[in-house]
PDB file of N, CA and C in Angstrom:
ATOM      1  N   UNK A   1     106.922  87.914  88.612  1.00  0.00           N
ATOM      2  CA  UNK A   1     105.548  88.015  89.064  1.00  0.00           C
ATOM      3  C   UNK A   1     105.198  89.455  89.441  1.00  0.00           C
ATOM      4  N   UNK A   2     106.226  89.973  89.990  1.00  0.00           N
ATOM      5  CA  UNK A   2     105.888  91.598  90.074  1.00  0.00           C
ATOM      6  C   UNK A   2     105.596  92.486  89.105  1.00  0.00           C
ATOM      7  N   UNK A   3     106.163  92.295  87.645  1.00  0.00           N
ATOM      8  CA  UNK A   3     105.953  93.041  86.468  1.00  0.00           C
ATOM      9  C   UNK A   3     104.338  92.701  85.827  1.00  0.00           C
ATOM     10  N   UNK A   4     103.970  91.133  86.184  1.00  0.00           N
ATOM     11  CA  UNK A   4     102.639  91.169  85.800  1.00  0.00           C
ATOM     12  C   UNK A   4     101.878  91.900  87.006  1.00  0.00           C
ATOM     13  N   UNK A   5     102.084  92.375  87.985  1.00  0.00           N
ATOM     14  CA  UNK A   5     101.208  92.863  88.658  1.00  0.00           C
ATOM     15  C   UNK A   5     101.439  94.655  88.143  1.00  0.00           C
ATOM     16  N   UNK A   6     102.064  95.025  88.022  1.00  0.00           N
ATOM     17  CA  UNK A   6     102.233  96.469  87.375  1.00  0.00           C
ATOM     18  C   UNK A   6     101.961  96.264  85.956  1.00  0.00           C
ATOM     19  N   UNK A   7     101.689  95.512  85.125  1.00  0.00           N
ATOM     20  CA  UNK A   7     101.141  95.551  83.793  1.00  0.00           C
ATOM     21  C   UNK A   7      99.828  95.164  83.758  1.00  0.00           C
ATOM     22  N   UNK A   8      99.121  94.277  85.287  1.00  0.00           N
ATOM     23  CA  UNK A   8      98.017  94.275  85.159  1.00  0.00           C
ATOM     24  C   UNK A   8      96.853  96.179  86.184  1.00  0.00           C
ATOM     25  N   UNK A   9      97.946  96.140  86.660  1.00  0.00           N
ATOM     26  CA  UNK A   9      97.495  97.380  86.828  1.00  0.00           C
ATOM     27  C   UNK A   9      97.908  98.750  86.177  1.00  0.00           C
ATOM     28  N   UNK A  10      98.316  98.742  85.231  1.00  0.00           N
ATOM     29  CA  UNK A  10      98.516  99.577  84.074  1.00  0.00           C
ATOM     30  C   UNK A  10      97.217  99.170  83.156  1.00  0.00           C
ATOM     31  N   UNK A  11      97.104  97.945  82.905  1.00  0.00           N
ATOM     32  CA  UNK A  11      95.833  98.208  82.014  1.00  0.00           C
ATOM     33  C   UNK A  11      94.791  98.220  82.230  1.00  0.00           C
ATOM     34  N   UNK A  12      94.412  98.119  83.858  1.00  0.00           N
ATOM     35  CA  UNK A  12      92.976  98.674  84.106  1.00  0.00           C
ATOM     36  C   UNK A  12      93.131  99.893  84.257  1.00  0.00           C
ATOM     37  N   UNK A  13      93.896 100.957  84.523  1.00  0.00           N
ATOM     38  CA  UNK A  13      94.071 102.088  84.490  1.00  0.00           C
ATOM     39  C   UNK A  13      93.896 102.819  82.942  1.00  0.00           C
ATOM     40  N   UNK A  14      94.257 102.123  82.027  1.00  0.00           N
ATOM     41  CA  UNK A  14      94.266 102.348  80.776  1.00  0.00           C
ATOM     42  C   UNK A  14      92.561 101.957  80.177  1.00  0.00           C
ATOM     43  N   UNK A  15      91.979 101.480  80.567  1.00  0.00           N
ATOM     44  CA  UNK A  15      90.844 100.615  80.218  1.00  0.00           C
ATOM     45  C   UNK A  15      89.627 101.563  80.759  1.00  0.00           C
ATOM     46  N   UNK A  16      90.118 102.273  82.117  1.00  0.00           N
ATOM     47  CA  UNK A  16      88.956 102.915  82.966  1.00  0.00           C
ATOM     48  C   UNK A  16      88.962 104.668  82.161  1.00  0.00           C
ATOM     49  N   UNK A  17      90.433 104.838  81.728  1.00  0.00           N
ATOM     50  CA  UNK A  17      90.407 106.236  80.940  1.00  0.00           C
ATOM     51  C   UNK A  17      90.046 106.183  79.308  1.00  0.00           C
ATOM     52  N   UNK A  18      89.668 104.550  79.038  1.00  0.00           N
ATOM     53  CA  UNK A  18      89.317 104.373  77.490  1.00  0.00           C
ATOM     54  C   UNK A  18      87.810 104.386  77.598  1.00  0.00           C
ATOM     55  N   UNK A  19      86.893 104.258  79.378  1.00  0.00           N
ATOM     56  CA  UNK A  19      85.450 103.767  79.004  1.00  0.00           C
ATOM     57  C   UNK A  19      85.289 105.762  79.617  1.00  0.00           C
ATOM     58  N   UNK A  20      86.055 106.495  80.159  1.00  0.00           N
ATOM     59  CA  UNK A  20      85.726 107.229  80.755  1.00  0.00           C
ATOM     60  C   UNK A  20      85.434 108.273  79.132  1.00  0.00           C
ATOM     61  N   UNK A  21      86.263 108.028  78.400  1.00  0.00           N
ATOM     62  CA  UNK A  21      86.211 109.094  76.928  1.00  0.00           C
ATOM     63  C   UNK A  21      84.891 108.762  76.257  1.00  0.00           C
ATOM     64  N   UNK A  22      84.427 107.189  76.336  1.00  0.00           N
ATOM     65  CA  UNK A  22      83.542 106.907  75.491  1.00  0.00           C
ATOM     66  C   UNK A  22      82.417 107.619  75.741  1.00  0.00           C
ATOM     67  N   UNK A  23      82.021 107.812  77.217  1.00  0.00           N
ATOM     68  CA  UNK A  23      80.855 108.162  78.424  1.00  0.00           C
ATOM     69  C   UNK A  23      80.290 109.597  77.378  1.00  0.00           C
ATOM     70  N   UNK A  24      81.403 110.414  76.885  1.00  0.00           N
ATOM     71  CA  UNK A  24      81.508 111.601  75.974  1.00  0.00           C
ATOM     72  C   UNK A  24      81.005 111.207  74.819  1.00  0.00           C
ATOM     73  N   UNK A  25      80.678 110.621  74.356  1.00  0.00           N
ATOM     74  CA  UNK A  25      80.574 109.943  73.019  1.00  0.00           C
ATOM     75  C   UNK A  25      79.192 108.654  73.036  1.00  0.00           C
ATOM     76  N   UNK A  26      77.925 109.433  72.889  1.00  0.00           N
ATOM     77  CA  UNK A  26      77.400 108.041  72.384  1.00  0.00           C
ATOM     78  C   UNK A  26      76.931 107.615  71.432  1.00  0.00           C
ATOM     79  N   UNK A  27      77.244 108.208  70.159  1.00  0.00           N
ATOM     80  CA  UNK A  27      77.430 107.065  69.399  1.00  0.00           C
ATOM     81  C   UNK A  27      78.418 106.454  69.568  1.00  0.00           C
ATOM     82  N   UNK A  28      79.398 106.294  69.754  1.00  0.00           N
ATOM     83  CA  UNK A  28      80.446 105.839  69.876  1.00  0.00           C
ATOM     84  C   UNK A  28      79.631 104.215  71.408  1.00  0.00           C
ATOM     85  N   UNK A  29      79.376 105.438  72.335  1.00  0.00           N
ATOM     86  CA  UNK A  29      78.848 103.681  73.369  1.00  0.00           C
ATOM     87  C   UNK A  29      77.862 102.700  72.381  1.00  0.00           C
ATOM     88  N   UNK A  30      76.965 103.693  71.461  1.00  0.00           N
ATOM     89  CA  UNK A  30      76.142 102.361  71.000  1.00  0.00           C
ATOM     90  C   UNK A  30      76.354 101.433  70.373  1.00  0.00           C
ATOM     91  N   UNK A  31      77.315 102.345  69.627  1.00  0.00           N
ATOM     92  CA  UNK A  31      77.866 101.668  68.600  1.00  0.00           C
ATOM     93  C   UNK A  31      78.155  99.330  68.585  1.00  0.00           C
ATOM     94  N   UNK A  32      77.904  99.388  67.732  1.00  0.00           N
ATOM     95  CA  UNK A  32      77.652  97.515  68.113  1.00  0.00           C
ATOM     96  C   UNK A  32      79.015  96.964  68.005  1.00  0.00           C
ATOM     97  N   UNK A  33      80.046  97.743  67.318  1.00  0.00           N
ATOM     98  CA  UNK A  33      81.441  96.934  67.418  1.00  0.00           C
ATOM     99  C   UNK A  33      81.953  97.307  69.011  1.00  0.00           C
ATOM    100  N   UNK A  34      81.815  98.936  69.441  1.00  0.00           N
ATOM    101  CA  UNK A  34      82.519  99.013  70.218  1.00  0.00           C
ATOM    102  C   UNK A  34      81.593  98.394  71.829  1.00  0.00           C
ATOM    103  N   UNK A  35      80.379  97.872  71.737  1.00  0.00           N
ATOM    104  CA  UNK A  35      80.095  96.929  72.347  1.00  0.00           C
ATOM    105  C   UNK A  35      80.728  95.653  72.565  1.00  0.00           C
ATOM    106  N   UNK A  36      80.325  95.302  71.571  1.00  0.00           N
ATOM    107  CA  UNK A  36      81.440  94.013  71.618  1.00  0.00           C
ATOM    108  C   UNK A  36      82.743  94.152  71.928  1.00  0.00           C
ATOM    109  N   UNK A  37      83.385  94.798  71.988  1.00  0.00           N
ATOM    110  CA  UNK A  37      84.868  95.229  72.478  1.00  0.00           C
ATOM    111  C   UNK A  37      84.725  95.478  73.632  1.00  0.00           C
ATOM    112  N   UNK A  38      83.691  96.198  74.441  1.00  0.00           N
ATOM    113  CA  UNK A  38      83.266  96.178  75.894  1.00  0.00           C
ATOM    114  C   UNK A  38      82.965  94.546  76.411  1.00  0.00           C
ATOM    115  N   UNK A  39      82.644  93.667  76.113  1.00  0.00           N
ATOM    116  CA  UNK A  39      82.099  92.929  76.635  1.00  0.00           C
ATOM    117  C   UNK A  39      83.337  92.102  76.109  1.00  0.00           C
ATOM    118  N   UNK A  40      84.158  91.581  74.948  1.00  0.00           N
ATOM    119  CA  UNK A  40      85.561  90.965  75.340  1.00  0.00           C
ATOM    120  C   UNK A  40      86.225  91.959  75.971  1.00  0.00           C
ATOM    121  N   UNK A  41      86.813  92.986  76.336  1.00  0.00           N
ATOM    122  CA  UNK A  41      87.184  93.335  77.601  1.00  0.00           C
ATOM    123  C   UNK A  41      87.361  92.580  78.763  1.00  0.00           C
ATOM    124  N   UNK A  42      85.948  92.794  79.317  1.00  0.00           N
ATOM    125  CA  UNK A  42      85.369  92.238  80.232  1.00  0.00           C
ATOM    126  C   UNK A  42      85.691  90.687  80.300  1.00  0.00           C
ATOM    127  N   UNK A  43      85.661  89.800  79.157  1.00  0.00           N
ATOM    128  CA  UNK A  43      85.571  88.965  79.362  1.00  0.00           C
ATOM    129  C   UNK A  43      87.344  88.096  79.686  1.00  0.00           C
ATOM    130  N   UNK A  44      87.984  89.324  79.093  1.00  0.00           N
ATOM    131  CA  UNK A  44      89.700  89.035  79.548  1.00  0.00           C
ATOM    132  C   UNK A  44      89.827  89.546  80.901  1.00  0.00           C
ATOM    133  N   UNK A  45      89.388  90.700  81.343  1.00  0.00           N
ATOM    134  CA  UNK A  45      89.444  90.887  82.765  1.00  0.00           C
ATOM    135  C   UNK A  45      89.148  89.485  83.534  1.00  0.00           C
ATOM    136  N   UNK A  46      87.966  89.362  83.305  1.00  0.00           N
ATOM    137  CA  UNK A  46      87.511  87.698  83.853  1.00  0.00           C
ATOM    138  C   UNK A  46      88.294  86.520  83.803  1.00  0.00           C
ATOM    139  N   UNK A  47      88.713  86.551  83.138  1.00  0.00           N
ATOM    140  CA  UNK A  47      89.599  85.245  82.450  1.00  0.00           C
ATOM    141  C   UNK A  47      91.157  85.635  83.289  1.00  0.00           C
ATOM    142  N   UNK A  48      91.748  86.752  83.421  1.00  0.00           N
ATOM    143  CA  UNK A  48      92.676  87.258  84.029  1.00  0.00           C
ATOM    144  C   UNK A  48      92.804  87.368  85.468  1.00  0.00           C
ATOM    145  N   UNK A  49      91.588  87.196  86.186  1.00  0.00           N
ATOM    146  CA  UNK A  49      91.575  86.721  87.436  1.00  0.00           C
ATOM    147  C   UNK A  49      90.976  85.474  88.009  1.00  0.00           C
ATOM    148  N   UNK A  50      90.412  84.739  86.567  1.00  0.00           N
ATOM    149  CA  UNK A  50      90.356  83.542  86.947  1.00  0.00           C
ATOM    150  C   UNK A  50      91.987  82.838  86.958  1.00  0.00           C
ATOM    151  N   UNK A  51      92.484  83.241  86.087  1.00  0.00           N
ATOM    152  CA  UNK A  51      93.886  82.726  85.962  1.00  0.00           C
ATOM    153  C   UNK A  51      94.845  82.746  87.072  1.00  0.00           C
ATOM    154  N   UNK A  52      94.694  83.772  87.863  1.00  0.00           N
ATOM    155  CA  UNK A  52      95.248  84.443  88.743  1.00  0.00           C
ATOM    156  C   UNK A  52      95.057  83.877  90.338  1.00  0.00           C
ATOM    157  N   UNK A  53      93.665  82.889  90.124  1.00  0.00           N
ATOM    158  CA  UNK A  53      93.073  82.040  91.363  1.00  0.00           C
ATOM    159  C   UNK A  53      94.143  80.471  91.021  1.00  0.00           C
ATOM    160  N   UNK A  54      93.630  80.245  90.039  1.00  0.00           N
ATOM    161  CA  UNK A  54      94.036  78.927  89.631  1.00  0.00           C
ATOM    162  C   UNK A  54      96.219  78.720  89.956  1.00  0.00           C
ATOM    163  N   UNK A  55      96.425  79.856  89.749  1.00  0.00           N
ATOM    164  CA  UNK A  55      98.263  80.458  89.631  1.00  0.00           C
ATOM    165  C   UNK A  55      97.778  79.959  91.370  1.00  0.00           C
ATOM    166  N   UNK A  56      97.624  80.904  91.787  1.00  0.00           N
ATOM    167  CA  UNK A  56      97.949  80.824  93.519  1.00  0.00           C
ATOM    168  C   UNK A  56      97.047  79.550  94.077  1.00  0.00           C
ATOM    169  N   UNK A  57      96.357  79.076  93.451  1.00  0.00           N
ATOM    170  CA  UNK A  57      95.952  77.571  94.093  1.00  0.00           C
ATOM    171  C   UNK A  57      96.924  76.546  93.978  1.00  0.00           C
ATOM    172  N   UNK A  58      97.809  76.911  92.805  1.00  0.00           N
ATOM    173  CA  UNK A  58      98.511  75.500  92.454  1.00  0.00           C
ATOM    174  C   UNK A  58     100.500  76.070  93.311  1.00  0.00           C
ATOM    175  N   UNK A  59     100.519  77.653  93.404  1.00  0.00           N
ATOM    176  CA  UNK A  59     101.419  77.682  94.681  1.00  0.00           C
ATOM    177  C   UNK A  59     101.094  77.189  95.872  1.00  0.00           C
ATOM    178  N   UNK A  60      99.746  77.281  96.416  1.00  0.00           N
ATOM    179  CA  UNK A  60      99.346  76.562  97.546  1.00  0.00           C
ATOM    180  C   UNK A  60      99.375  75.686  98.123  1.00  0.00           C
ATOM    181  N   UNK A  61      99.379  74.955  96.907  1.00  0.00           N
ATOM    182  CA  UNK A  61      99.269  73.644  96.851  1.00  0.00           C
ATOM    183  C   UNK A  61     100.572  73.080  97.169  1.00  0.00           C
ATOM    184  N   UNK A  62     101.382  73.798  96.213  1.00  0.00           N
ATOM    185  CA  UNK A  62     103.187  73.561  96.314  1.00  0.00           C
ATOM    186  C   UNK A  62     103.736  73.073  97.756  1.00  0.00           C
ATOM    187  N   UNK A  63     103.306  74.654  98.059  1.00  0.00           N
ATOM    188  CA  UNK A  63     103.901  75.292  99.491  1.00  0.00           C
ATOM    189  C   UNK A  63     103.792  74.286 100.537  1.00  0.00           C
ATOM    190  N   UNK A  64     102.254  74.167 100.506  1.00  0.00           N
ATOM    191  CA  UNK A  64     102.142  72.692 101.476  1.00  0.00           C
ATOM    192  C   UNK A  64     103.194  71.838 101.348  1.00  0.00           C
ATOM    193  N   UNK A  65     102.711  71.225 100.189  1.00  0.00           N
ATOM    194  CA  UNK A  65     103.102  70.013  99.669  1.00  0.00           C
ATOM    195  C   UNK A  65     104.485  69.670 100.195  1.00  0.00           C
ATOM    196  N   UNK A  66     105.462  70.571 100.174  1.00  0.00           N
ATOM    197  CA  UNK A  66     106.859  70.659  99.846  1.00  0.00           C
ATOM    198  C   UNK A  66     107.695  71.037 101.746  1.00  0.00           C
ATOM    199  N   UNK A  67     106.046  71.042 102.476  1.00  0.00           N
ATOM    200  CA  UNK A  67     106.480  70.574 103.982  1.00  0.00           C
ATOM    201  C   UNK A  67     105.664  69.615 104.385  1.00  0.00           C
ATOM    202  N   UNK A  68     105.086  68.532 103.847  1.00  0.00           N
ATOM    203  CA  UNK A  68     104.109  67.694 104.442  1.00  0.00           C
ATOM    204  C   UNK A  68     105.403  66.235 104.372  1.00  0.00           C
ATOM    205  N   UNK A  69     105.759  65.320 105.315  1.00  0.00           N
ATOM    206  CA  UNK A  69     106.074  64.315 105.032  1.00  0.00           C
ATOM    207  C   UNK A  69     105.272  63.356 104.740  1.00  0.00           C
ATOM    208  N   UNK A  70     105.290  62.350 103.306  1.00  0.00           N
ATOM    209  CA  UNK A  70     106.537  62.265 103.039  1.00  0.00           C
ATOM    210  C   UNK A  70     107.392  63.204 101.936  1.00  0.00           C
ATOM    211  N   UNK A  71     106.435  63.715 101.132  1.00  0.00           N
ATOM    212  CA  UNK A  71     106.909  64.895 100.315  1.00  0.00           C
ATOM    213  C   UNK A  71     108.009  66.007 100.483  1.00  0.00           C
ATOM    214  N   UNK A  72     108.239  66.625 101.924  1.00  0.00           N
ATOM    215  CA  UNK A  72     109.261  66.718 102.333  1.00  0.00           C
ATOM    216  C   UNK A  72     110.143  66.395 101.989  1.00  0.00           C
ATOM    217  N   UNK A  73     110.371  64.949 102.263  1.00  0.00           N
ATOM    218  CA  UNK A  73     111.791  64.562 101.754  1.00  0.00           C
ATOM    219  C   UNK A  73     112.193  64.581  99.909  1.00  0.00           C
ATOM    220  N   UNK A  74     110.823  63.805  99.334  1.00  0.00           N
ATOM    221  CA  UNK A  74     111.760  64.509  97.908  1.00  0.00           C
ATOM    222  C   UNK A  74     111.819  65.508  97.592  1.00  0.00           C
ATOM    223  N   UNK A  75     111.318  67.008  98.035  1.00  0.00           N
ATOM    224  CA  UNK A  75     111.433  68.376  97.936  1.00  0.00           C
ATOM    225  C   UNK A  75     112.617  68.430  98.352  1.00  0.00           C
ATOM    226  N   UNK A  76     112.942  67.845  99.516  1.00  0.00           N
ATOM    227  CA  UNK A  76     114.394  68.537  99.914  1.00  0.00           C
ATOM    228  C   UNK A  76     115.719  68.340  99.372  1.00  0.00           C
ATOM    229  N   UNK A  77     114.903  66.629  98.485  1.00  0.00           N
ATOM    230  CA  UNK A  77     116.281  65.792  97.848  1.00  0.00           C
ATOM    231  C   UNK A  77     116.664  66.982  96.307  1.00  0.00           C
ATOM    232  N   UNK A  78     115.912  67.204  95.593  1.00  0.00           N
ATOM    233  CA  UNK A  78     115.759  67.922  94.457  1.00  0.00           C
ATOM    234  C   UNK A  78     115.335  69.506  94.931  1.00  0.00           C
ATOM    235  N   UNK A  79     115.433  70.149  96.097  1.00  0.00           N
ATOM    236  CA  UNK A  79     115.733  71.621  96.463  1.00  0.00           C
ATOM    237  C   UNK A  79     114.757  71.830  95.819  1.00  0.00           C
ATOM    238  N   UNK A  80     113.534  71.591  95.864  1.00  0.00           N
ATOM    239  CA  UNK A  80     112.575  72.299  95.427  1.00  0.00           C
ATOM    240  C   UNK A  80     111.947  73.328  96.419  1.00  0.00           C
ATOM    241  N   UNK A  81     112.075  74.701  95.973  1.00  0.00           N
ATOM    242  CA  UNK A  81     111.422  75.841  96.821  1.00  0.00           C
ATOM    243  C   UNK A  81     110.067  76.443  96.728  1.00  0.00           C
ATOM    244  N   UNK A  82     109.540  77.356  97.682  1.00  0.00           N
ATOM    245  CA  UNK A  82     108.476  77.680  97.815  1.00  0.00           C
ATOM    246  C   UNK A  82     108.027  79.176  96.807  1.00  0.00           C
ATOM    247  N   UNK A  83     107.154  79.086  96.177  1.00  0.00           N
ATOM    248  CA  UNK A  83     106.855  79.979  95.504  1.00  0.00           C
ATOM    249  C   UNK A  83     106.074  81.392  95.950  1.00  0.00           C
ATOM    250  N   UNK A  84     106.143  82.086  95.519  1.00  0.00           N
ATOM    251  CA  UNK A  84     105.037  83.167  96.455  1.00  0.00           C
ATOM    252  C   UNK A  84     104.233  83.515  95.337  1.00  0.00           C
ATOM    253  N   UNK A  85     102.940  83.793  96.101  1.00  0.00           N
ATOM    254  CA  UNK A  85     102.223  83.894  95.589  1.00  0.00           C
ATOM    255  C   UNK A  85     101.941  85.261  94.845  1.00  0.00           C
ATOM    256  N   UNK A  86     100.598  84.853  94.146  1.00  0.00           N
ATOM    257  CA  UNK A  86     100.826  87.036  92.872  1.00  0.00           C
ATOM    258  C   UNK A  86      99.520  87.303  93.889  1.00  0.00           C
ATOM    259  N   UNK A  87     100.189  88.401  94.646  1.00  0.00           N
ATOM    260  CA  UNK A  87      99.527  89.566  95.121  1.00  0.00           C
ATOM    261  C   UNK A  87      99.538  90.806  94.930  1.00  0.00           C
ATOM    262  N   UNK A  88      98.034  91.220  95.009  1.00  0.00           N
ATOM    263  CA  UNK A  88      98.420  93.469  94.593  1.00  0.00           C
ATOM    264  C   UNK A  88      97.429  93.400  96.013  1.00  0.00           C
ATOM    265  N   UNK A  89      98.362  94.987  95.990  1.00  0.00           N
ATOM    266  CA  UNK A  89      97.428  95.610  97.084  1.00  0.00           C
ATOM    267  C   UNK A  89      96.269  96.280  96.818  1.00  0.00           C
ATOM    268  N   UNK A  90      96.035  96.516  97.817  1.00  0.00           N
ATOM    269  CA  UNK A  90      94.440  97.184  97.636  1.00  0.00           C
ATOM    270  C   UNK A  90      94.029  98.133  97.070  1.00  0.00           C
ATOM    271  N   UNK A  91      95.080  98.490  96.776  1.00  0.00           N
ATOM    272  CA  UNK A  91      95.005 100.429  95.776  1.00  0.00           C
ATOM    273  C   UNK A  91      94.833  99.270  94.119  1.00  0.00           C
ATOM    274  N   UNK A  92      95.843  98.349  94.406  1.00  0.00           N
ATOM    275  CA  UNK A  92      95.868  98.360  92.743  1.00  0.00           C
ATOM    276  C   UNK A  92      94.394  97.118  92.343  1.00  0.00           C
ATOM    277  N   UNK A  93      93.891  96.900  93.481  1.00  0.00           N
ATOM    278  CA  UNK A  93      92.740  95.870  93.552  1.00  0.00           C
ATOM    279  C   UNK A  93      91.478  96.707  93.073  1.00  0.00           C
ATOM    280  N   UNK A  94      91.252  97.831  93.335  1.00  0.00           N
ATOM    281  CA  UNK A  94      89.983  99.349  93.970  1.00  0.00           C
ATOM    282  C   UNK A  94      89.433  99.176  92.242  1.00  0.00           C
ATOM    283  N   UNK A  95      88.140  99.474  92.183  1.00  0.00           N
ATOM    284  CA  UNK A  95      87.853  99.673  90.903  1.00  0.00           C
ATOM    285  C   UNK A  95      88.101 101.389  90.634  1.00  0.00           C
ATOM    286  N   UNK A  96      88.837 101.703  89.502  1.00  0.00           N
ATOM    287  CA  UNK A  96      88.927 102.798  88.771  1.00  0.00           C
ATOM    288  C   UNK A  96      87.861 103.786  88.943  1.00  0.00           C
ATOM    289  N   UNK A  97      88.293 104.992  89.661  1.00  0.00           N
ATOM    290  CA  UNK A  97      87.898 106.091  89.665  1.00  0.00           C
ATOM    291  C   UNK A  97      87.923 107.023  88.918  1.00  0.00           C
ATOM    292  N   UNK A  98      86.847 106.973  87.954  1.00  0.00           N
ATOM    293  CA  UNK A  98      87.174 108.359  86.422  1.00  0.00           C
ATOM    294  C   UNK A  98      87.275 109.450  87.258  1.00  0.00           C
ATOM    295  N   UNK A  99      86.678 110.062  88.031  1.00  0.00           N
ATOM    296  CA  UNK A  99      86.830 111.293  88.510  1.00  0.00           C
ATOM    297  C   UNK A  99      88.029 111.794  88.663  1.00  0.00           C
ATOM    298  N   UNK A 100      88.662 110.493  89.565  1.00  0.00           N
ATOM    299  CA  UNK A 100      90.274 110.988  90.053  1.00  0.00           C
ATOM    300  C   UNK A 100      90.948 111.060  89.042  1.00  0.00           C
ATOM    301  N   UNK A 101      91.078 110.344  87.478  1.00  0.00           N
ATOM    302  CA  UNK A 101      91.472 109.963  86.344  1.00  0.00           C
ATOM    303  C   UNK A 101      91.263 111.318  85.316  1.00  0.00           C
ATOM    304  N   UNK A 102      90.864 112.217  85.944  1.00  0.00           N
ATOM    305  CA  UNK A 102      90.303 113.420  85.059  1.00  0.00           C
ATOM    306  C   UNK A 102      89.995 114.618  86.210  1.00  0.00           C
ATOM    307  N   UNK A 103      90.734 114.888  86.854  1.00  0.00           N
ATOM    308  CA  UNK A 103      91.057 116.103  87.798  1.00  0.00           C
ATOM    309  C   UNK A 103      92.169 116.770  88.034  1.00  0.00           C
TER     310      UNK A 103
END
Protein backbone atom coordinates (compact mmCIF):
# COMPACT_ATOMS: atom_id res chain seq x y z
CA UNK A 1 0.00 0.00 0.00
CA UNK A 2 2.92 2.30 0.43
CA UNK A 3 4.28 1.91 -3.19
CA UNK A 4 0.77 2.90 -4.48
CA UNK A 5 1.00 5.93 -2.51
CA UNK A 6 4.50 6.98 -4.04
CA UNK A 7 3.31 5.98 -7.57
CA UNK A 8 0.27 7.89 -6.99
CA UNK A 9 2.23 10.73 -6.12
CA UNK A 10 4.73 10.42 -8.78
CA UNK A 11 2.09 10.79 -11.27
CA UNK A 12 0.51 13.83 -10.24
CA UNK A 13 3.82 15.27 -10.15
CA UNK A 14 4.36 14.03 -13.62
CA UNK A 15 0.88 15.22 -14.86
CA UNK A 16 1.30 18.91 -13.24
CA UNK A 17 4.89 19.23 -15.29
CA UNK A 18 2.96 17.69 -18.53
CA UNK A 19 -0.05 20.59 -18.14
CA UNK A 20 2.70 23.11 -17.02
CA UNK A 21 4.66 22.61 -20.80
CA UNK A 22 1.37 22.69 -22.56
CA UNK A 23 0.46 26.37 -20.82
CA UNK A 24 3.66 27.18 -23.52
CA UNK A 25 1.96 25.83 -26.28
CA UNK A 26 -1.48 26.71 -27.49
CA UNK A 27 -2.04 25.08 -30.12
CA UNK A 28 -1.10 22.34 -28.56
CA UNK A 29 -3.98 23.34 -25.38
CA UNK A 30 -6.58 23.66 -28.18
CA UNK A 31 -5.88 21.19 -29.80
CA UNK A 32 -9.19 18.63 -29.60
CA UNK A 33 -7.19 15.34 -29.02
CA UNK A 34 -5.06 16.79 -26.44
CA UNK A 35 -8.33 17.96 -24.79
CA UNK A 36 -9.68 14.97 -24.57
CA UNK A 37 -6.62 13.56 -22.96
CA UNK A 38 -7.10 16.44 -20.39
CA UNK A 39 -10.39 15.53 -19.48
CA UNK A 40 -9.63 11.42 -19.33
CA UNK A 41 -6.90 12.48 -17.13
CA UNK A 42 -9.05 13.99 -15.01
CA UNK A 43 -11.39 11.55 -15.20
CA UNK A 44 -8.73 8.71 -13.81
CA UNK A 45 -7.65 11.12 -11.19
CA UNK A 46 -11.40 10.91 -10.18
CA UNK A 47 -11.88 7.44 -10.46
CA UNK A 48 -8.47 7.01 -8.41
CA UNK A 49 -9.77 8.62 -5.45
CA UNK A 50 -12.97 7.38 -5.71
CA UNK A 51 -11.30 4.03 -5.45
CA UNK A 52 -9.27 5.05 -2.73
CA UNK A 53 -12.66 6.01 -0.50
CA UNK A 54 -14.34 2.83 -1.30
CA UNK A 55 -10.48 0.75 -0.31
CA UNK A 56 -10.62 2.52 3.18
CA UNK A 57 -14.43 2.14 3.69
CA UNK A 58 -14.31 -1.51 3.27
CA UNK A 59 -10.91 -1.49 5.85
CA UNK A 60 -13.25 0.27 8.12
CA UNK A 61 -15.51 -1.70 7.95
CA UNK A 62 -13.05 -4.73 8.62
CA UNK A 63 -11.45 -3.10 11.52
CA UNK A 64 -14.68 -2.76 13.31
CA UNK A 65 -16.03 -5.70 12.37
CA UNK A 66 -13.16 -7.93 13.53
CA UNK A 67 -13.71 -6.31 17.32
CA UNK A 68 -17.46 -6.23 17.55
CA UNK A 69 -18.85 -9.50 19.27
CA UNK A 70 -20.02 -11.76 17.90
CA UNK A 71 -17.60 -11.34 14.99
CA UNK A 72 -14.82 -11.22 17.27
CA UNK A 73 -14.84 -14.54 17.85
CA UNK A 74 -14.68 -15.85 14.24
CA UNK A 75 -11.91 -13.24 13.49
CA UNK A 76 -10.02 -14.58 16.20
CA UNK A 77 -10.81 -18.31 15.30
CA UNK A 78 -9.31 -17.78 11.59
CA UNK A 79 -6.59 -14.82 12.82
CA UNK A 80 -8.01 -12.50 10.79
CA UNK A 81 -6.10 -9.03 11.14
CA UNK A 82 -6.61 -5.46 10.88
CA UNK A 83 -5.73 -3.68 7.83
CA UNK A 84 -4.49 -0.10 7.63
CA UNK A 85 -5.66 2.06 5.86
CA UNK A 86 -3.97 4.06 2.35
CA UNK A 87 -2.98 7.30 3.63
CA UNK A 88 -0.64 10.30 2.13
CA UNK A 89 0.23 13.17 3.80
CA UNK A 90 -0.48 16.45 3.16
CA UNK A 91 2.48 17.41 1.02
CA UNK A 92 1.61 14.50 -1.21
CA UNK A 93 -2.34 15.48 -0.95
CA UNK A 94 -1.43 19.72 -1.98
CA UNK A 95 -2.36 20.40 -5.55
CA UNK A 96 0.85 20.83 -7.77
CA UNK A 97 2.68 23.88 -7.81
CA UNK A 98 4.16 24.69 -11.47
CA UNK A 99 6.08 27.44 -10.12
CA UNK A 100 7.94 25.32 -7.59
CA UNK A 101 8.13 22.58 -10.54
CA UNK A 102 10.12 25.10 -12.70
CA UNK A 103 12.51 27.14 -10.37
Amino acid sequence: MAALGVAETAMRAGLGKLFAVVEDYPELKADQSFQHLQHRITDLENSISDRREVYNESVNNNNVRIEQFPDAVIANFFRFKAFELLEFEDEELKDVSIKELFN
